[in-house]
Protein backbone atom coordinates (compact mmCIF):
# COMPACT_ATOMS: atom_id res chain seq x y z
CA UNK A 1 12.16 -1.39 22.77
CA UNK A 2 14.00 -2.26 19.45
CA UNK A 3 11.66 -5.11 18.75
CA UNK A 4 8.41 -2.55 18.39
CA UNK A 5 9.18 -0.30 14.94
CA UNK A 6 6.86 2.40 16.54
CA UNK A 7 8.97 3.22 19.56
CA UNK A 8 12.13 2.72 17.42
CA UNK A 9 11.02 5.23 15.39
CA UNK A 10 10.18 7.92 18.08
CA UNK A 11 13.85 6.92 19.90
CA UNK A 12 15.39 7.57 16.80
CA UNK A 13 13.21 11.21 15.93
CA UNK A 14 14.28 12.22 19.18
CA UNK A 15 17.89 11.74 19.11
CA UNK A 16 17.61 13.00 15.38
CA UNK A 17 16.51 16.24 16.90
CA UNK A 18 19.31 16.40 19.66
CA UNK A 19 21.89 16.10 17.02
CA UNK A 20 20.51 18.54 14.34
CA UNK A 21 17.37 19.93 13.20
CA UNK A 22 16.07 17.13 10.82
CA UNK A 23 12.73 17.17 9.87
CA UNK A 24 10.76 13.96 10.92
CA UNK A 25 6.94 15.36 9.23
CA UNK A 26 6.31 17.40 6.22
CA UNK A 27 3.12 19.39 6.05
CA UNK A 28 0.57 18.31 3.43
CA UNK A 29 -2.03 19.78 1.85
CA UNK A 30 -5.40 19.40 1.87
CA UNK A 31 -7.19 16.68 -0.78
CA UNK A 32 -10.23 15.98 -2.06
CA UNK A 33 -10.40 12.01 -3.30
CA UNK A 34 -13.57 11.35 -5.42
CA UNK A 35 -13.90 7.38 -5.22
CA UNK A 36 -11.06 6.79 -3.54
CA UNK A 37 -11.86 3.63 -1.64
CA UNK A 38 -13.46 0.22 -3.18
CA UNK A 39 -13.31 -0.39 -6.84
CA UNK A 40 -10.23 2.31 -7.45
CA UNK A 41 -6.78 1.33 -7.59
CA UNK A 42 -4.99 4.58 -6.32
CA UNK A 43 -1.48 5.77 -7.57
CA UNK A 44 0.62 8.78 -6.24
CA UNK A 45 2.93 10.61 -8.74
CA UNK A 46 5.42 13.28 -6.38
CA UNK A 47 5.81 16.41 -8.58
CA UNK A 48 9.63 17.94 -9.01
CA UNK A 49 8.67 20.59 -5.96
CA UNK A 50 7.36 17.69 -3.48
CA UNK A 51 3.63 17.85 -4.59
CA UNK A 52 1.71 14.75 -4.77
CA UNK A 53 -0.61 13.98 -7.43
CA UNK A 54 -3.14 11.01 -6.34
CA UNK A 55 -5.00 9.26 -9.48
CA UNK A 56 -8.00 6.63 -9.08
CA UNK A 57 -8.50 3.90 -12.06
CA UNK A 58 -11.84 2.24 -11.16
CA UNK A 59 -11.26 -1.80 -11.32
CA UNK A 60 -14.47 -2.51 -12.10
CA UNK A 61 -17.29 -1.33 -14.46
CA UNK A 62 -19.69 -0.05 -11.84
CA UNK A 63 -17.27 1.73 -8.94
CA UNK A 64 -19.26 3.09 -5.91
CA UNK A 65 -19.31 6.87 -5.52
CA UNK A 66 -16.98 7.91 -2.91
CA UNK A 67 -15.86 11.60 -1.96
CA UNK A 68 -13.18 12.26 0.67
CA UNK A 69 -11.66 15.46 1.96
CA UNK A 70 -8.78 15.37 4.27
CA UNK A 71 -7.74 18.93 5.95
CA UNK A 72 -4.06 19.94 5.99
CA UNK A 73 -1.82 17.77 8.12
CA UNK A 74 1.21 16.11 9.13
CA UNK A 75 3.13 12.94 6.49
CA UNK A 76 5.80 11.29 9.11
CA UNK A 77 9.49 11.27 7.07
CA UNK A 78 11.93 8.77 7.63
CA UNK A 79 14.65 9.32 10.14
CA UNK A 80 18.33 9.36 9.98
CA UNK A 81 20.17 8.86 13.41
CA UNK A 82 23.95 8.63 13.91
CA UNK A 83 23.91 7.43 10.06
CA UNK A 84 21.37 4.78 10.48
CA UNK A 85 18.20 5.59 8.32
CA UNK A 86 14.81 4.96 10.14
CA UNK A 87 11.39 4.23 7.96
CA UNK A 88 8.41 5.19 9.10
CA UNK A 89 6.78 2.48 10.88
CA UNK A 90 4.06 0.06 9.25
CA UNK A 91 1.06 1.59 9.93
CA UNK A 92 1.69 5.17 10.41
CA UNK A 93 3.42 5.73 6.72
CA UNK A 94 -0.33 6.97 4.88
CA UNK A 95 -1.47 10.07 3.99
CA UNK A 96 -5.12 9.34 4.11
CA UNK A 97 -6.98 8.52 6.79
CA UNK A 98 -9.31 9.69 10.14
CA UNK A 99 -6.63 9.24 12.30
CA UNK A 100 -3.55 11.40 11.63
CA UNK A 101 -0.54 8.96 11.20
CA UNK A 102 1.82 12.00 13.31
CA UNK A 103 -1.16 12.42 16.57
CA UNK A 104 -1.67 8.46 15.89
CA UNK A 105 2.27 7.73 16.77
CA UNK A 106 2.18 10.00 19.31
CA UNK A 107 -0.72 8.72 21.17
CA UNK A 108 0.66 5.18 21.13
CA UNK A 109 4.24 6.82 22.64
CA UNK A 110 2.38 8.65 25.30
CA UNK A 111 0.60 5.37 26.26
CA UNK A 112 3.87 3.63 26.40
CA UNK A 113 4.97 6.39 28.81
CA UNK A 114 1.73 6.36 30.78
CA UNK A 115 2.30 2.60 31.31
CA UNK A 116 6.29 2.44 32.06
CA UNK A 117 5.40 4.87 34.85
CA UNK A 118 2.41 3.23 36.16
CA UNK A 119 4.85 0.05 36.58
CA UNK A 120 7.49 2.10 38.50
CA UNK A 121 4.58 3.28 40.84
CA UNK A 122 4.02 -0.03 40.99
């Protein structure tokens, strides 16, 4: 299981939460992104009280008109276990996006579970 970062990661946010309360998401607020995909270049600026300020520089001269909204959800932290810090996997460390990064992880652990049992049952 150490080889896939994904399971890792869940191991490690559940012996995390055996051995203290740590926090492994952080709620986030909702956003509105105007042009925030194809011909922007998108930077994040985190505010002294955790906020996150997201900024769009178009890279061209004509940018396509985009508009996003994204309702409040989870942002996956990284996990410390037994002293060992754990980063959020590649692929589930965004804040934008259809699929929730937090349901997304947990999906792909309950399909690991799903299939480690259907091999017991043989």
């Amino acid at each position: 299981m150490a080889a896939d970062s994904a399971l890792a990661y869940l191991w490690a946010a559940r012996n995390a939460d055996e051995h203290g309360v740590a926090p492994i998401s952080a709620p986030q607020e909702s956003i509105i992104a105007v042009g925030a995909f194809g011909g922007y270049e998108e930077s994040v600026r985190t505010e002294g009280d955790g906020r996150r300020i997201y900024t769009y520089t178009p890279t061209c001269d004509d940018p396509p008109p985009f508009i996003s909204f994204l309702p409040e959800h989870l942002r996956l932290q990284p996990v410390m276990e037994r002293g060992q810090l754990h980063a959020v996997p590649d692929g589930y460390n965004y804040d934008l996006g259809e699929t929730f990064a937090a349901v997304a992880l947990a999906a792909y652990g309950l399909d690991f579970l799903r299939r480690e049992m259907s091999d017991l049952q043989g």
